[in-house]
N, C-alpha and C. Protein backbone atom coordinates (compact mmCIF):
# COMPACT_ATOMS: atom_id res chain seq x y z
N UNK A 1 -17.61 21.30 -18.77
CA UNK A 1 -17.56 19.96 -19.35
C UNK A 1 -16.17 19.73 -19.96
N UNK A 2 -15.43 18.61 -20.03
CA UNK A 2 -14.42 18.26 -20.31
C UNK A 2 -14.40 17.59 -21.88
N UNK A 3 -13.49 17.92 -22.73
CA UNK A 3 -13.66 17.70 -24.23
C UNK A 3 -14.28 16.14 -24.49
N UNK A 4 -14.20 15.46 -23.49
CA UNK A 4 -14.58 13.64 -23.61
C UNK A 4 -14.04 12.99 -22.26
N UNK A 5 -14.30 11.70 -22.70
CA UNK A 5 -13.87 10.55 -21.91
C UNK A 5 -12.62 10.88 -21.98
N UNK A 6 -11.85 9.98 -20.59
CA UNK A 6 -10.53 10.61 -20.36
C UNK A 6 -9.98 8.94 -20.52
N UNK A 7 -8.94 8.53 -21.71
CA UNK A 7 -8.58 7.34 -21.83
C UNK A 7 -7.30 6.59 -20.24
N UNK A 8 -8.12 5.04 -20.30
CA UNK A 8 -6.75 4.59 -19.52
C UNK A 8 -6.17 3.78 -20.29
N UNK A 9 -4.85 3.87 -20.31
CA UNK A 9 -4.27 2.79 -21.41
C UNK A 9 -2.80 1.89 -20.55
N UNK A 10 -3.08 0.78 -21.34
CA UNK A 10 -1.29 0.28 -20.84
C UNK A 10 -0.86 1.15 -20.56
N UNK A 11 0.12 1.11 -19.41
CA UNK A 11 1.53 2.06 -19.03
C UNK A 11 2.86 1.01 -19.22
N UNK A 12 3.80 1.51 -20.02
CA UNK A 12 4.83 1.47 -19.63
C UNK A 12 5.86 1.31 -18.36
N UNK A 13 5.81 -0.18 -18.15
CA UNK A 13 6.03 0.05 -16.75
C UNK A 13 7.93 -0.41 -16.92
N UNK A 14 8.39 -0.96 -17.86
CA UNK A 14 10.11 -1.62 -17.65
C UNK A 14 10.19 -1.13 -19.31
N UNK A 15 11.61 -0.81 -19.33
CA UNK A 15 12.38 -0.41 -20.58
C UNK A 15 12.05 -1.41 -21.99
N UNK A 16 12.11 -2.68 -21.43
CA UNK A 16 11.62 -3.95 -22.52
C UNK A 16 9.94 -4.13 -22.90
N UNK A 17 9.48 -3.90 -21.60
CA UNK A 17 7.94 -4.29 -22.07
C UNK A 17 7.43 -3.31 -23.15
N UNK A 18 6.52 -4.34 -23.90
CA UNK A 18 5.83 -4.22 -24.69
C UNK A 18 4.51 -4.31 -25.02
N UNK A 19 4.01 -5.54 -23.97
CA UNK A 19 2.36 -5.87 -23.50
C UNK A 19 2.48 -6.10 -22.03
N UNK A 20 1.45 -6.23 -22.27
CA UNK A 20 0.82 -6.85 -20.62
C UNK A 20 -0.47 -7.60 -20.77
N UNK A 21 -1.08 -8.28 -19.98
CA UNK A 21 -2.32 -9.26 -20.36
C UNK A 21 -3.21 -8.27 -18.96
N UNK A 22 -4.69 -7.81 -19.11
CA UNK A 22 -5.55 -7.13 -18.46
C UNK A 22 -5.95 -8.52 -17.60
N UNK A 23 -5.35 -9.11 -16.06
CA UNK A 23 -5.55 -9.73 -15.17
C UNK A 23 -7.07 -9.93 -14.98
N UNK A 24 -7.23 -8.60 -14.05
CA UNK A 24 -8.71 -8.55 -13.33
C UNK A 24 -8.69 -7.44 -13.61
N UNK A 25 -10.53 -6.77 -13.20
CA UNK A 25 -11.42 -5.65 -12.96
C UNK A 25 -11.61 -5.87 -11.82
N UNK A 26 -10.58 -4.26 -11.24
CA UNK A 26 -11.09 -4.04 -9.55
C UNK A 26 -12.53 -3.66 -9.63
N UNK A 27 -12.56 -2.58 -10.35
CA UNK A 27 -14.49 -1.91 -10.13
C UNK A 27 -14.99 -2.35 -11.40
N UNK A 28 -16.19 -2.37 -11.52
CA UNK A 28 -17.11 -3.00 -12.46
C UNK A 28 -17.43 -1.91 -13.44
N UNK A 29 -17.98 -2.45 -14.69
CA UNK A 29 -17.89 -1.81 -15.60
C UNK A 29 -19.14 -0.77 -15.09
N UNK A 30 -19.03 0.30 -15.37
CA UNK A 30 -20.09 1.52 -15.04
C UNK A 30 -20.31 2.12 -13.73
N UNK A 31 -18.93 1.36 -12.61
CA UNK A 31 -18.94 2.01 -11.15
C UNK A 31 -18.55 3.46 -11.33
N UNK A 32 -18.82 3.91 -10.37
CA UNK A 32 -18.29 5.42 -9.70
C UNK A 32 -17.14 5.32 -9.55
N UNK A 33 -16.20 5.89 -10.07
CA UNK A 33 -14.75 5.93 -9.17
C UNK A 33 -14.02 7.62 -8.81
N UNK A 34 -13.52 7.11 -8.16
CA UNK A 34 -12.52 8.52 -7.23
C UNK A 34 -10.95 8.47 -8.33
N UNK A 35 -10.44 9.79 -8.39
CA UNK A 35 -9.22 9.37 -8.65
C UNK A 35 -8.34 8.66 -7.93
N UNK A 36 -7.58 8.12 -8.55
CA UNK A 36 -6.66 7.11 -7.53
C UNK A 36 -6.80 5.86 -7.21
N UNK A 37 -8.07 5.85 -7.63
CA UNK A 37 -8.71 3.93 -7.12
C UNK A 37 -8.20 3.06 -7.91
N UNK A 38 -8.36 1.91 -7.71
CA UNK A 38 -7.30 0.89 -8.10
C UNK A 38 -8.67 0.54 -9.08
N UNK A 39 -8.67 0.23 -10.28
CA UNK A 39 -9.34 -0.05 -11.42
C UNK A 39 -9.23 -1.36 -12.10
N UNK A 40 -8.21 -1.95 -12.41
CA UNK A 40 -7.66 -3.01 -13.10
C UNK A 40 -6.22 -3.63 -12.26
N UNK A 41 -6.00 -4.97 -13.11
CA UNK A 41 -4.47 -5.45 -12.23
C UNK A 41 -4.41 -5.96 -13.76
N UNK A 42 -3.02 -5.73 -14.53
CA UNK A 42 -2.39 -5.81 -15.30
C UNK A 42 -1.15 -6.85 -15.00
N UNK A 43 -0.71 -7.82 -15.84
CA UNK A 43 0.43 -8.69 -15.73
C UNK A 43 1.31 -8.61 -17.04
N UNK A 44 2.53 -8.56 -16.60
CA UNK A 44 3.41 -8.51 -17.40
C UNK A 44 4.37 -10.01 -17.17
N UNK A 45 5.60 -10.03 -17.74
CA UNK A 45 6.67 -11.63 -17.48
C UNK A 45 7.37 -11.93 -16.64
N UNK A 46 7.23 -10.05 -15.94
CA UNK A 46 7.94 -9.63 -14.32
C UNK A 46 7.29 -9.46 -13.37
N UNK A 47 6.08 -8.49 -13.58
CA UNK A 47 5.46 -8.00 -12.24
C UNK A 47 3.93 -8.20 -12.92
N UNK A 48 3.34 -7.83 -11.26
CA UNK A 48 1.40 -7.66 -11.37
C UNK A 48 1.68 -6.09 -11.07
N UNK A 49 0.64 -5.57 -11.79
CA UNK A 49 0.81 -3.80 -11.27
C UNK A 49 -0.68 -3.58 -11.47
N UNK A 50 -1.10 -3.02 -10.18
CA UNK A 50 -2.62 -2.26 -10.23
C UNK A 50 -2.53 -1.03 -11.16
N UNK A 51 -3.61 -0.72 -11.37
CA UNK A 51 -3.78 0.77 -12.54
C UNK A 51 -4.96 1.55 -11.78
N UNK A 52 -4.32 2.45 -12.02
CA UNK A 52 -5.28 3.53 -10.88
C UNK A 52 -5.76 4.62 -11.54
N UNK A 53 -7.30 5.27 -11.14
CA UNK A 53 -7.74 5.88 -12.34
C UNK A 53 -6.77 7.05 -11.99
N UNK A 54 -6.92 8.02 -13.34
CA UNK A 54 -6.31 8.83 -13.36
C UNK A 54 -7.22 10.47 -13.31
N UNK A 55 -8.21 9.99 -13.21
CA UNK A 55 -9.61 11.11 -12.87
C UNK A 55 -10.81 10.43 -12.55
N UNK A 56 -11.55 10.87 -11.65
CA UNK A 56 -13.17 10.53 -11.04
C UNK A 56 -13.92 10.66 -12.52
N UNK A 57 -15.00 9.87 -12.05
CA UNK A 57 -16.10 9.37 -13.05
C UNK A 57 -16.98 8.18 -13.10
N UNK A 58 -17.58 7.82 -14.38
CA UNK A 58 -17.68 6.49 -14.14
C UNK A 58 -16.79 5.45 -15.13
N UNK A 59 -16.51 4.64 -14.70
CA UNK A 59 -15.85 3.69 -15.56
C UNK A 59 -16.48 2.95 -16.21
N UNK A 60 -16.06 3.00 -18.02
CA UNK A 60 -16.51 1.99 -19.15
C UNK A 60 -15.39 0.80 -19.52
N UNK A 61 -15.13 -0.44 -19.46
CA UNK A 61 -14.71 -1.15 -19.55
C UNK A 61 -14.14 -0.89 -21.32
N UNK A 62 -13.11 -1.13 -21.63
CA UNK A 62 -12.98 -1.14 -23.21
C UNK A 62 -12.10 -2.77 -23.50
N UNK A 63 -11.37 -3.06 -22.11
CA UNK A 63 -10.52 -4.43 -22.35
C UNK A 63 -11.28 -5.59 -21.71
N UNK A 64 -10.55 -6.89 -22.18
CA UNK A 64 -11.55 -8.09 -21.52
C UNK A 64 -10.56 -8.69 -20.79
N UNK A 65 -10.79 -9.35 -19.62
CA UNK A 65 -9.92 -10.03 -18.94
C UNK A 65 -9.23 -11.47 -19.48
N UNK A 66 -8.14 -11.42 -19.74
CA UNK A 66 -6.83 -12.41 -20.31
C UNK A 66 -6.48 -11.82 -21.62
N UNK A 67 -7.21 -10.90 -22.10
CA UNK A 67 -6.81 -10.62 -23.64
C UNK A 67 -5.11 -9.88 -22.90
N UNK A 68 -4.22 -9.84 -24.54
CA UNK A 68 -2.85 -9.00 -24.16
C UNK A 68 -2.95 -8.14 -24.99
N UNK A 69 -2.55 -6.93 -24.01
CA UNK A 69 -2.63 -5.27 -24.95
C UNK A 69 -1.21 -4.89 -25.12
N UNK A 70 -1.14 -4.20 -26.51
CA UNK A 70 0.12 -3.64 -26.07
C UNK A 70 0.16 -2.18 -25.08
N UNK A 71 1.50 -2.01 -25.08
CA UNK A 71 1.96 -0.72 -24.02
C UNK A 71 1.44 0.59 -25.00
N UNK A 72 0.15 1.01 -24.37
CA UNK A 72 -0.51 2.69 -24.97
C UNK A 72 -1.98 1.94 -25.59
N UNK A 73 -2.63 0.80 -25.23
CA UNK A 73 -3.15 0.47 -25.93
C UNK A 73 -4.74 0.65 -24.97
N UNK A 74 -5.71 1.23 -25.24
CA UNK A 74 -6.69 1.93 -24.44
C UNK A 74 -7.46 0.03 -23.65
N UNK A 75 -7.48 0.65 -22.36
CA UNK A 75 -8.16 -0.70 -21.92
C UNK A 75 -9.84 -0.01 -20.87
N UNK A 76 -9.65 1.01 -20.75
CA UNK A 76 -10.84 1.68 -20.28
C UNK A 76 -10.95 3.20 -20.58
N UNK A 77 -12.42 3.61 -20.20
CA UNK A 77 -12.44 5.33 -20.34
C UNK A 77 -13.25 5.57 -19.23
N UNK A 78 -12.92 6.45 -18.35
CA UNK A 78 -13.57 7.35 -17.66
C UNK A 78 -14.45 8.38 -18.29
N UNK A 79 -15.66 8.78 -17.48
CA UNK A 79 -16.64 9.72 -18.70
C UNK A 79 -17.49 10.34 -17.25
């Protein structure tokens, strides 16, 4: 067993950013996912960037779609 849920948070994607606004939910809150799957689409003032899990599980939703997070700021957990 693994110590917990494994957090996904904003990434850091450009030297300036600071937030990003949580676009869409690729998979639904409580799907199965594989590592690697595309999970969320994140917008920043430059780019759209998919977020991909970073370990298999199921996914718990923690962000809402249009809210703005900052960069490190937890928007789901894998469990």
């Amino acid at each position: 067993m693994t110590g917990g849920p494994t957090p996904v948070n904003i990434p850091k994607l450009g030297v300036s950013m600071t937030e990003a606004v949580l676009s869409s939910w690729v998979a639904a809150d409580g799907d199965p996912i594989a590592p690697g799957q595309v999970i969320c689409v994140i917008e920043t003032d430059k780019v759209e960037q998919e977020i991909e899990a970073p370990v298999g599980g199921t996914l718990i939703h923690r962000g809402q779609v249009g809210d703005t997070y900052q960069v490190g700021e937890l928007v789901a957990e894998i469990r």
